[in-house]
PDB file of N, CA and C in Angstrom:
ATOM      1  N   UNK A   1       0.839  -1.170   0.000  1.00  0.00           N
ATOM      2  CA  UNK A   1       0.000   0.000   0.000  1.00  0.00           C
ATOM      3  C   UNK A   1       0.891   1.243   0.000  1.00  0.00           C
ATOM      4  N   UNK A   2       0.658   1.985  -0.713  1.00  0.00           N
ATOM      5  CA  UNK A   2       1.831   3.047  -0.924  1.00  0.00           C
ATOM      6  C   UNK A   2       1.312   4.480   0.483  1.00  0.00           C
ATOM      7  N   UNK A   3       2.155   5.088   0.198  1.00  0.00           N
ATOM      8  CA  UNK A   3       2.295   6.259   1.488  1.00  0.00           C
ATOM      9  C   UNK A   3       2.347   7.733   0.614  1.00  0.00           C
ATOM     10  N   UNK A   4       0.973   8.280   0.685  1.00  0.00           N
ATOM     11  CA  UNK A   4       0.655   9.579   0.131  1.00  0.00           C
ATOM     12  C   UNK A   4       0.871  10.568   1.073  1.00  0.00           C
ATOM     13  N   UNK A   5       1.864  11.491   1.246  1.00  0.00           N
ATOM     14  CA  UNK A   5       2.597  12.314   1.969  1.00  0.00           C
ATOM     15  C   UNK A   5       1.817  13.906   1.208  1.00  0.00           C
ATOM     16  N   UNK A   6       1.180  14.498   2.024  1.00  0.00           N
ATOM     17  CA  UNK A   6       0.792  15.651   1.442  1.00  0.00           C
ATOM     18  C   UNK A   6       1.166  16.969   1.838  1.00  0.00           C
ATOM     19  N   UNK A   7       1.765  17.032   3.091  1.00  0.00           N
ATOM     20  CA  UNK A   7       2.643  17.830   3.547  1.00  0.00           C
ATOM     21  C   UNK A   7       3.587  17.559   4.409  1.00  0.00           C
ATOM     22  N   UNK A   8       4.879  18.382   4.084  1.00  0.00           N
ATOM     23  CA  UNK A   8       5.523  18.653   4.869  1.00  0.00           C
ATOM     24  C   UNK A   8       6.650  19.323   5.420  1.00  0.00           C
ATOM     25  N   UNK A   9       7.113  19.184   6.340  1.00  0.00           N
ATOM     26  CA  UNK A   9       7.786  20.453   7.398  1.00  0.00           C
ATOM     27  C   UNK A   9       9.454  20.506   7.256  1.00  0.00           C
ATOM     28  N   UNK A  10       9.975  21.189   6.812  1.00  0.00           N
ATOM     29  CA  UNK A  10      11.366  21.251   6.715  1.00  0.00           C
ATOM     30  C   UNK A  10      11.869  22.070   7.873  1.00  0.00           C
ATOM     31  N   UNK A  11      12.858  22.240   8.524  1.00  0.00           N
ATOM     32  CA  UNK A  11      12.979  22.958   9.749  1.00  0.00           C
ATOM     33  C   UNK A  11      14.442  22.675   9.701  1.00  0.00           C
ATOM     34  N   UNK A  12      15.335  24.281   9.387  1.00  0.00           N
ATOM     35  CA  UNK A  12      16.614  23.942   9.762  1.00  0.00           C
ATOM     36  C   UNK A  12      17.127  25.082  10.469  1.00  0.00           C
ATOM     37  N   UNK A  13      18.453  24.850  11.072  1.00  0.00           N
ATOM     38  CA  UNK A  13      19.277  25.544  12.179  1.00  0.00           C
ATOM     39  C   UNK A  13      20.553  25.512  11.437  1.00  0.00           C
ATOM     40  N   UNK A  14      20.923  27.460  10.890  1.00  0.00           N
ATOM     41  CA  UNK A  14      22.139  27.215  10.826  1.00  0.00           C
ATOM     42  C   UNK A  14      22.865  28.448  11.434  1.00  0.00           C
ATOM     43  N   UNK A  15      24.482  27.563  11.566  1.00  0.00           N
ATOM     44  CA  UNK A  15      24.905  28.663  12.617  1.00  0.00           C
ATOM     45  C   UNK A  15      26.251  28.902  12.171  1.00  0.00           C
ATOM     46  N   UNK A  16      27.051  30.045  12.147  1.00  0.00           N
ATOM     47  CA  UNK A  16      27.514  30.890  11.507  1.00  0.00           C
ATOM     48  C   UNK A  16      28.897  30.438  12.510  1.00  0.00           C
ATOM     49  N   UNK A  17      30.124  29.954  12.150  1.00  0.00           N
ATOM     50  CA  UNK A  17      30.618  29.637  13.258  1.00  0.00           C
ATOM     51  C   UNK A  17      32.021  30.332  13.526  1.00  0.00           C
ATOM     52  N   UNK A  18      31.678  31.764  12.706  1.00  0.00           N
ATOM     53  CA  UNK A  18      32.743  33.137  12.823  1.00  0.00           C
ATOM     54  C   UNK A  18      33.565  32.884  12.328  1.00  0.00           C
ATOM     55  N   UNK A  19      33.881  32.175  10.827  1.00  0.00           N
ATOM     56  CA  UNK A  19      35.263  32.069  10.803  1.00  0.00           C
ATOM     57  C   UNK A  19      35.537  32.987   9.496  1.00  0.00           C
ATOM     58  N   UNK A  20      34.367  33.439   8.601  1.00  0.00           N
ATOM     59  CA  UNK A  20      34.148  33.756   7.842  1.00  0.00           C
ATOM     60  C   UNK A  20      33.835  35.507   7.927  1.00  0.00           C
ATOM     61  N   UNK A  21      33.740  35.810   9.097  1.00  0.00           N
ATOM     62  CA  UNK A  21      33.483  37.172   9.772  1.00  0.00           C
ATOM     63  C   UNK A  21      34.647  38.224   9.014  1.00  0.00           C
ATOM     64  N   UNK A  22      33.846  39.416   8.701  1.00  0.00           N
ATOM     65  CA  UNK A  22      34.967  40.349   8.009  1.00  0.00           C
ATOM     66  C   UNK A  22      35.600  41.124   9.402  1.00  0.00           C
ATOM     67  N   UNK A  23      36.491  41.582   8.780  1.00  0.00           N
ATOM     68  CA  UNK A  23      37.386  42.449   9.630  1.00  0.00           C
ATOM     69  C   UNK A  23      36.896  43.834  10.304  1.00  0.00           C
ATOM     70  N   UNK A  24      36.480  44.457   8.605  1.00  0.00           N
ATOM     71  CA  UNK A  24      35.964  45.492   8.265  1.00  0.00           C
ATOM     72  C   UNK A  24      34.216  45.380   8.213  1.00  0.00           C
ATOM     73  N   UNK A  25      33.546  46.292   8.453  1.00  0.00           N
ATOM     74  CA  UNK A  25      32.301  46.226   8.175  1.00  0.00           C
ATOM     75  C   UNK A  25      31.547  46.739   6.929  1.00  0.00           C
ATOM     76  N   UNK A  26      32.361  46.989   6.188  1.00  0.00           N
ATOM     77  CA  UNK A  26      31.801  47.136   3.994  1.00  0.00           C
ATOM     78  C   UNK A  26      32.340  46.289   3.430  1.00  0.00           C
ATOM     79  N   UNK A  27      33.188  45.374   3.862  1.00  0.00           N
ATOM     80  CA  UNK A  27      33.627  44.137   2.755  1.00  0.00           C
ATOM     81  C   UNK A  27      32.648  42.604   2.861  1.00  0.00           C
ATOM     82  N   UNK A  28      31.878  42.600   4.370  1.00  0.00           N
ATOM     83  CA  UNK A  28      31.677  41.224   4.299  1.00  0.00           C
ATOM     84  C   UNK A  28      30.074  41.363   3.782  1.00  0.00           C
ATOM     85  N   UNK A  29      29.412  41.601   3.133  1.00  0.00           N
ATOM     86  CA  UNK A  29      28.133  42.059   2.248  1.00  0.00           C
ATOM     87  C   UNK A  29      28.133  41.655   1.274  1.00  0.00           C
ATOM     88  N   UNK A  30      29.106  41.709   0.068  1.00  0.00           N
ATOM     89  CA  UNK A  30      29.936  41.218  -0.974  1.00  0.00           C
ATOM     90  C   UNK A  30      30.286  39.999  -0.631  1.00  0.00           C
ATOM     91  N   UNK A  31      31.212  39.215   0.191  1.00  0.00           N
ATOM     92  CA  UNK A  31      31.443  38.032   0.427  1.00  0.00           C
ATOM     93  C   UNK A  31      30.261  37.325   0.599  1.00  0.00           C
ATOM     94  N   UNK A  32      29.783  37.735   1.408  1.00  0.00           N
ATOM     95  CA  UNK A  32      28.603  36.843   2.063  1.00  0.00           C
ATOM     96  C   UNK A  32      27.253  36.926   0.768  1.00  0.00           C
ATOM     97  N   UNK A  33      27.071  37.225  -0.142  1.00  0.00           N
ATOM     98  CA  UNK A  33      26.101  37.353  -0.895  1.00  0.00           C
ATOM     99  C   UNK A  33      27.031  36.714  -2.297  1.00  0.00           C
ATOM    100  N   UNK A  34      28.286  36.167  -2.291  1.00  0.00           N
ATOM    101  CA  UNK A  34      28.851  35.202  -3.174  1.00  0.00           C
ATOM    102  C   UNK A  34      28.325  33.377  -2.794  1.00  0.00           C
ATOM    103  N   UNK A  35      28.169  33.724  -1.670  1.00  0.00           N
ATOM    104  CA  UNK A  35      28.067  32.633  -0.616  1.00  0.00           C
ATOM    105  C   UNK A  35      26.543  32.449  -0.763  1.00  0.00           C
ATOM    106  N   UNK A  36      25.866  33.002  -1.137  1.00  0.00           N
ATOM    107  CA  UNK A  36      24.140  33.316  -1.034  1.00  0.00           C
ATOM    108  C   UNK A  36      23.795  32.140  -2.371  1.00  0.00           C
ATOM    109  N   UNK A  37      24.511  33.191  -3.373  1.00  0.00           N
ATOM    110  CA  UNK A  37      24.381  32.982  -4.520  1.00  0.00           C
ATOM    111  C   UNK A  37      24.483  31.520  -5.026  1.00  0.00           C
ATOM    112  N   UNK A  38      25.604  31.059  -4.724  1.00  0.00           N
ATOM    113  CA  UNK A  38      26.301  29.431  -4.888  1.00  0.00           C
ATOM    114  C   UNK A  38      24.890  28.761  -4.706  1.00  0.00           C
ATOM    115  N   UNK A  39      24.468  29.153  -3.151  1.00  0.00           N
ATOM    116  CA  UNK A  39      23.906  27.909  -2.372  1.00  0.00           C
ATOM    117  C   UNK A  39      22.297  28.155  -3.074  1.00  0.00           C
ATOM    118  N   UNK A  40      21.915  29.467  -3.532  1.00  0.00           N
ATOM    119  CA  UNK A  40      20.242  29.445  -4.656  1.00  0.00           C
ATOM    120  C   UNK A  40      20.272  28.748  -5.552  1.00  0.00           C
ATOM    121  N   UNK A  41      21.834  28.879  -6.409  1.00  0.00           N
ATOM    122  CA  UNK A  41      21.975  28.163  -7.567  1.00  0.00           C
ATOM    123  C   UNK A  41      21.847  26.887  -7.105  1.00  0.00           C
ATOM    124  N   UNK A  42      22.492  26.003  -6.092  1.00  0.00           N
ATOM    125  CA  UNK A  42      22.860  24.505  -6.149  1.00  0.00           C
ATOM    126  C   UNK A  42      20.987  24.447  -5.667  1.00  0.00           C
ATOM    127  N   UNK A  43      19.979  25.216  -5.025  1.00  0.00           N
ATOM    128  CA  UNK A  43      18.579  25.063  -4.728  1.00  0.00           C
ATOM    129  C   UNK A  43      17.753  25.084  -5.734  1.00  0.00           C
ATOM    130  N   UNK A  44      18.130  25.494  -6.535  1.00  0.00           N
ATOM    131  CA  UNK A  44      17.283  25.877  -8.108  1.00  0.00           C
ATOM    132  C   UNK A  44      17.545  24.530  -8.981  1.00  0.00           C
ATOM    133  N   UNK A  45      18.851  24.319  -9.483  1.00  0.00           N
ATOM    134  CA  UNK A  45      19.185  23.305  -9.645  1.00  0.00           C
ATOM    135  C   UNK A  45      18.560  21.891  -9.378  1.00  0.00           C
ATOM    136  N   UNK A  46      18.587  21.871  -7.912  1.00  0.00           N
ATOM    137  CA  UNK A  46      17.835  20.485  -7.254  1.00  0.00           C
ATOM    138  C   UNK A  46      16.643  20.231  -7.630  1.00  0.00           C
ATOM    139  N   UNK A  47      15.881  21.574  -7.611  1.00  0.00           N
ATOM    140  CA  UNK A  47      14.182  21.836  -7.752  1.00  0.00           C
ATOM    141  C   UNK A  47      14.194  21.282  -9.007  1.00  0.00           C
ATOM    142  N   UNK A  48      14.659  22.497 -10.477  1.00  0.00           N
ATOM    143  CA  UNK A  48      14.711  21.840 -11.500  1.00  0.00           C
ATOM    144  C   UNK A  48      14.683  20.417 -12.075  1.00  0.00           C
ATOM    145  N   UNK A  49      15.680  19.642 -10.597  1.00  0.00           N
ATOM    146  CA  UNK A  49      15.774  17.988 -11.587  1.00  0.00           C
ATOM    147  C   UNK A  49      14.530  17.228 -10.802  1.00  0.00           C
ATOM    148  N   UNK A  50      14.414  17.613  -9.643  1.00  0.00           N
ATOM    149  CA  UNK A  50      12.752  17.325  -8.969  1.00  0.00           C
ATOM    150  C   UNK A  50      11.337  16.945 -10.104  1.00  0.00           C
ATOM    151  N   UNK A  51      11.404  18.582 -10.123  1.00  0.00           N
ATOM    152  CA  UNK A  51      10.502  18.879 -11.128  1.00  0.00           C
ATOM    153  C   UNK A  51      10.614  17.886 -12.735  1.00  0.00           C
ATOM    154  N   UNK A  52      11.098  17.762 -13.527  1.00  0.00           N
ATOM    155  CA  UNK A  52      11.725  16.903 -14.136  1.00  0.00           C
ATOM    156  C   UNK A  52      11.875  15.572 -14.457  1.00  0.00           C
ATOM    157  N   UNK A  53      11.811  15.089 -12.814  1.00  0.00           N
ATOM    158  CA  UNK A  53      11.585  13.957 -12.628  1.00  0.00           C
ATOM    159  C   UNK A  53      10.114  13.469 -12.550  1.00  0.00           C
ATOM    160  N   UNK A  54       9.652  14.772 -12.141  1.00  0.00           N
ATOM    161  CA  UNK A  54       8.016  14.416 -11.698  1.00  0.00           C
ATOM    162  C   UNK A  54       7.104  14.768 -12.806  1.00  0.00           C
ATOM    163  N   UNK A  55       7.680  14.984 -13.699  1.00  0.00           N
ATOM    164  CA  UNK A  55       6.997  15.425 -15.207  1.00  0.00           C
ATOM    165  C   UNK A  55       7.343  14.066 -15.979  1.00  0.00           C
ATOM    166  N   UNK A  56       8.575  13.370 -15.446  1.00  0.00           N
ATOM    167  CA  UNK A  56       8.522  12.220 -16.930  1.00  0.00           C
ATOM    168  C   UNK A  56       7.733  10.936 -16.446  1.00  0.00           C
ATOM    169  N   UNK A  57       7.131  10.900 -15.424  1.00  0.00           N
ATOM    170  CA  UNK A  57       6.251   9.960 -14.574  1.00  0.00           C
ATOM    171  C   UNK A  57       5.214  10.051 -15.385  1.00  0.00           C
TER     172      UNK A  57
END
């Protein structure tokens, strides 16, 4: 009998563990939004092959 899942809850904790901290307070805005960027792309990405997958069904 299969298992129809109709919602659900993702819940995460993340924590910043200073190592990445700027010196200055106008440079780390720029860094940290290189860092943004990577991790939408590798989220978009995932979705995309999701999606994809659930279309050739």
């Amino acid at each position: 009998m299969p298992v129809d899942i109709r919602e659900i809850q993702i819940i995460a904790a993340v924590q910043d563990g200073g190592a990445n901290k700027p010196s200055s307070g106008g440079s780390g805005a720029s860094a940290s939004k290189g860092g943004n960027d990577d991790l939408i792309a590798k989220c978009v990405e995932q979705v995309l092959e999701i999606l994809k997958e659930q279309k050739e069904r």
